[in-house]
Protein backbone atom coordinates (compact mmCIF):
# COMPACT_ATOMS: atom_id res chain seq x y z
CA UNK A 1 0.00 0.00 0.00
CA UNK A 2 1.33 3.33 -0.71
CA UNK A 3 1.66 5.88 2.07
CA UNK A 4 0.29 9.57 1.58
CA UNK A 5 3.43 11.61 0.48
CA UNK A 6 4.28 13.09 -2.94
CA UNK A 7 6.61 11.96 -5.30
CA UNK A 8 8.07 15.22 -5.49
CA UNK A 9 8.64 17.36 -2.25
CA UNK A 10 10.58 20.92 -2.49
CA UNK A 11 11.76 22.62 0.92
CA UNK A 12 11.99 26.00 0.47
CA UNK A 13 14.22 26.90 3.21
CA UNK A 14 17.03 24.81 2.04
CA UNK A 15 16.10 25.24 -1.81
CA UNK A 16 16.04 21.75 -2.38
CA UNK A 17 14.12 19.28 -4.58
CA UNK A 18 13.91 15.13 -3.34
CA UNK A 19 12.39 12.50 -6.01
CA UNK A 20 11.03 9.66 -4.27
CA UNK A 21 11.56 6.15 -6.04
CA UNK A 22 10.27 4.33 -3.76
CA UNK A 23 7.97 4.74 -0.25
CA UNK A 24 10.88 5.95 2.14
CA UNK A 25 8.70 4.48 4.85
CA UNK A 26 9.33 1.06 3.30
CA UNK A 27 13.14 1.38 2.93
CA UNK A 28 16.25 1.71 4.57
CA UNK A 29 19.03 4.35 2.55
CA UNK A 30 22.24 3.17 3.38
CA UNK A 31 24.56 5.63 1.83
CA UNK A 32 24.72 8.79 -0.33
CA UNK A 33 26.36 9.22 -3.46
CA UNK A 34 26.52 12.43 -5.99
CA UNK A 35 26.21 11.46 -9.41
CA UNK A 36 29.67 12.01 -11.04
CA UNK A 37 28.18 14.05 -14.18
CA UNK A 38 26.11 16.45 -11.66
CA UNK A 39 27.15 17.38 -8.37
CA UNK A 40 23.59 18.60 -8.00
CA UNK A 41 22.15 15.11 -7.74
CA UNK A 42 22.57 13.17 -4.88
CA UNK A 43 21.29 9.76 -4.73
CA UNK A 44 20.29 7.94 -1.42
CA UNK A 45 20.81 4.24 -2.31
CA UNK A 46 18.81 1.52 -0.48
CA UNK A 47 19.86 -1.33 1.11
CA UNK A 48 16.95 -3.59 -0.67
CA UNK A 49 16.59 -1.21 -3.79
CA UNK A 50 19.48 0.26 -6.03
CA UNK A 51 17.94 3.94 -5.34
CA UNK A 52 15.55 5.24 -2.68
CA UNK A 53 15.09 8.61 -3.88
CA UNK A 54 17.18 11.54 -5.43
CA UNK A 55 17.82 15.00 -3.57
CA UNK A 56 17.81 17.92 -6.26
CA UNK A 57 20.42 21.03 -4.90
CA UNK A 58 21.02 24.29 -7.22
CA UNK A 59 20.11 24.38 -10.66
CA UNK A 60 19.23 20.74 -10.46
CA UNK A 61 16.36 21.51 -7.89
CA UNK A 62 15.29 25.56 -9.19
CA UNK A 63 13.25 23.81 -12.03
CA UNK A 64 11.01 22.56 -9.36
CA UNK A 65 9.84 26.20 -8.75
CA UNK A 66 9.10 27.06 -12.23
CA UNK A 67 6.70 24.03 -12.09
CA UNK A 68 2.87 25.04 -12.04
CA UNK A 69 2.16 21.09 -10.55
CA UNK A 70 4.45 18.46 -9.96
CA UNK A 71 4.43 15.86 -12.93
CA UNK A 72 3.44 12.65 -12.71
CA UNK A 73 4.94 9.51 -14.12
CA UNK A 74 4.20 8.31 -17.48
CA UNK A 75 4.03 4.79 -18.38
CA UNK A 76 5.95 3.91 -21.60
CA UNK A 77 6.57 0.29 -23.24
CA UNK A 78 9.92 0.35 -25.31
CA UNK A 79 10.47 -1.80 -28.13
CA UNK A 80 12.12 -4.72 -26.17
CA UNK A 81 8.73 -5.18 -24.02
CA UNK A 82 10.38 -3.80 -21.12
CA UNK A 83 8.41 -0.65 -19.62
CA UNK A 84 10.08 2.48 -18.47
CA UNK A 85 8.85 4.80 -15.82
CA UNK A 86 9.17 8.35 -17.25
CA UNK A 87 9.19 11.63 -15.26
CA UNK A 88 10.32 14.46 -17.05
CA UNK A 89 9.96 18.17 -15.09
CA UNK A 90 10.29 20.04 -18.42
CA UNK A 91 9.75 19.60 -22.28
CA UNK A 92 13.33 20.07 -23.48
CA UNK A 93 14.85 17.14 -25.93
CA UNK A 94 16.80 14.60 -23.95
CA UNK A 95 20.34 14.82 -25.60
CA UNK A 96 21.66 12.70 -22.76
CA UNK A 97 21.06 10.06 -20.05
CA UNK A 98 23.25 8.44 -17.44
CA UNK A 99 23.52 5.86 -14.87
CA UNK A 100 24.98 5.71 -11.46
CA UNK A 101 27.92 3.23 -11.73
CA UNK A 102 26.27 -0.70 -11.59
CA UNK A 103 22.54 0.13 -11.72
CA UNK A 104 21.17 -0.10 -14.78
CA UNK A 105 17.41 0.60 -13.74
CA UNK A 106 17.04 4.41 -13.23
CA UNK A 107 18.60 7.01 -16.18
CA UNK A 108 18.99 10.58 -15.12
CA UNK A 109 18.12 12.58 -18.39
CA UNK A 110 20.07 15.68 -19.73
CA UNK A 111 18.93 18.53 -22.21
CA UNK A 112 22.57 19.05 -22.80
CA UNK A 113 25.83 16.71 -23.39
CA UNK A 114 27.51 18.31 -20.65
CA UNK A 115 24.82 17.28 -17.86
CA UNK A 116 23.82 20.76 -16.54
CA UNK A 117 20.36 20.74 -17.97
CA UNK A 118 18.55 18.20 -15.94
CA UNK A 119 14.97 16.97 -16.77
CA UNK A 120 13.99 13.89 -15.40
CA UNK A 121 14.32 10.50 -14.36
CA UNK A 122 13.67 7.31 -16.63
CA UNK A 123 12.98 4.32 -14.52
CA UNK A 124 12.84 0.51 -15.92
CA UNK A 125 10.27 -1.68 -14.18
CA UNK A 126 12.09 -3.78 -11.72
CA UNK A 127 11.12 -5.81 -8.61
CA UNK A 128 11.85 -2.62 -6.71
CA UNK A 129 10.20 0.31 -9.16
CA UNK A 130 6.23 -0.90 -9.96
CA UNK A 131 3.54 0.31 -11.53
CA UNK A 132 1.56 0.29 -8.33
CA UNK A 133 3.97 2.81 -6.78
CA UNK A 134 4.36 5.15 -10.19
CA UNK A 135 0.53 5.09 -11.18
CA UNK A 136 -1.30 4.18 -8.76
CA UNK A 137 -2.73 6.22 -5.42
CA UNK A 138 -1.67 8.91 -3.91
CA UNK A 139 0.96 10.39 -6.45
């Protein structure tokens, strides 16, 4: 059952942004790591999941203010069969995505080749990232 928080939350005392991947109340983070192309992401990684949620400093997190409403996740089936999780907070063209060194399951999308521009989060449907979670109640 999913819990009554967002996926999104923005503090605006410290001016930052935290993507939820998962119900925090349902997993323990272990350690934090910044992802090497943005020091503006930091990723909390689980100890039963690769990633419990993503905090969002600087420019990374300011795009979360220009947001009207927080988006929600889109379902999309790629070629393959496999489905993605999609959560993009603005329009721009992905140019780029990355990983965090050995898990393959979450991308963190780029509007530039540098990694400056982030713009969401693609996530592949795993054991730990589910539909019910994405789609379903309280998003």
């Amino acid at each position: 059952m999913i819990s009554s928080f967002k996926h999104i939350t923005y503090d605006k005392e410290s001016k930052m942004a935290y993507l939820y991947l998962v119900d925090p109340s349902q997993h323990k983070i272990v350690s934090t790591e910044e992802l090497e192309q943005n020091d503006d992401i930091v990723l909390d990684l689980g100890e039963r999941c690769p990633i419990v949620g993503i905090e969002l400093e600087g420019k990374a997190a300011s795009i979360i203010t220009t947001l009207s409403e927080y988006p929600k996740y889109k379902k999309v089936t790629l070629k393959d069969g496999n489905v993605n999780y999609l959560l993009k907070l603005s329009n721009q063209e992905i140019k780029r995505e990355v990983q965090y060194p050995g898990i393959n399951t979450v991308s963190f999308l780029f509007a530039d080749q540098e990694c400056e521009e982030f713009v969401g989060v693609s996530i592949l449907g795993s054991k730990w990232y589910c539909e019910a979670y994405f789609l379903g109640g309280n998003i």
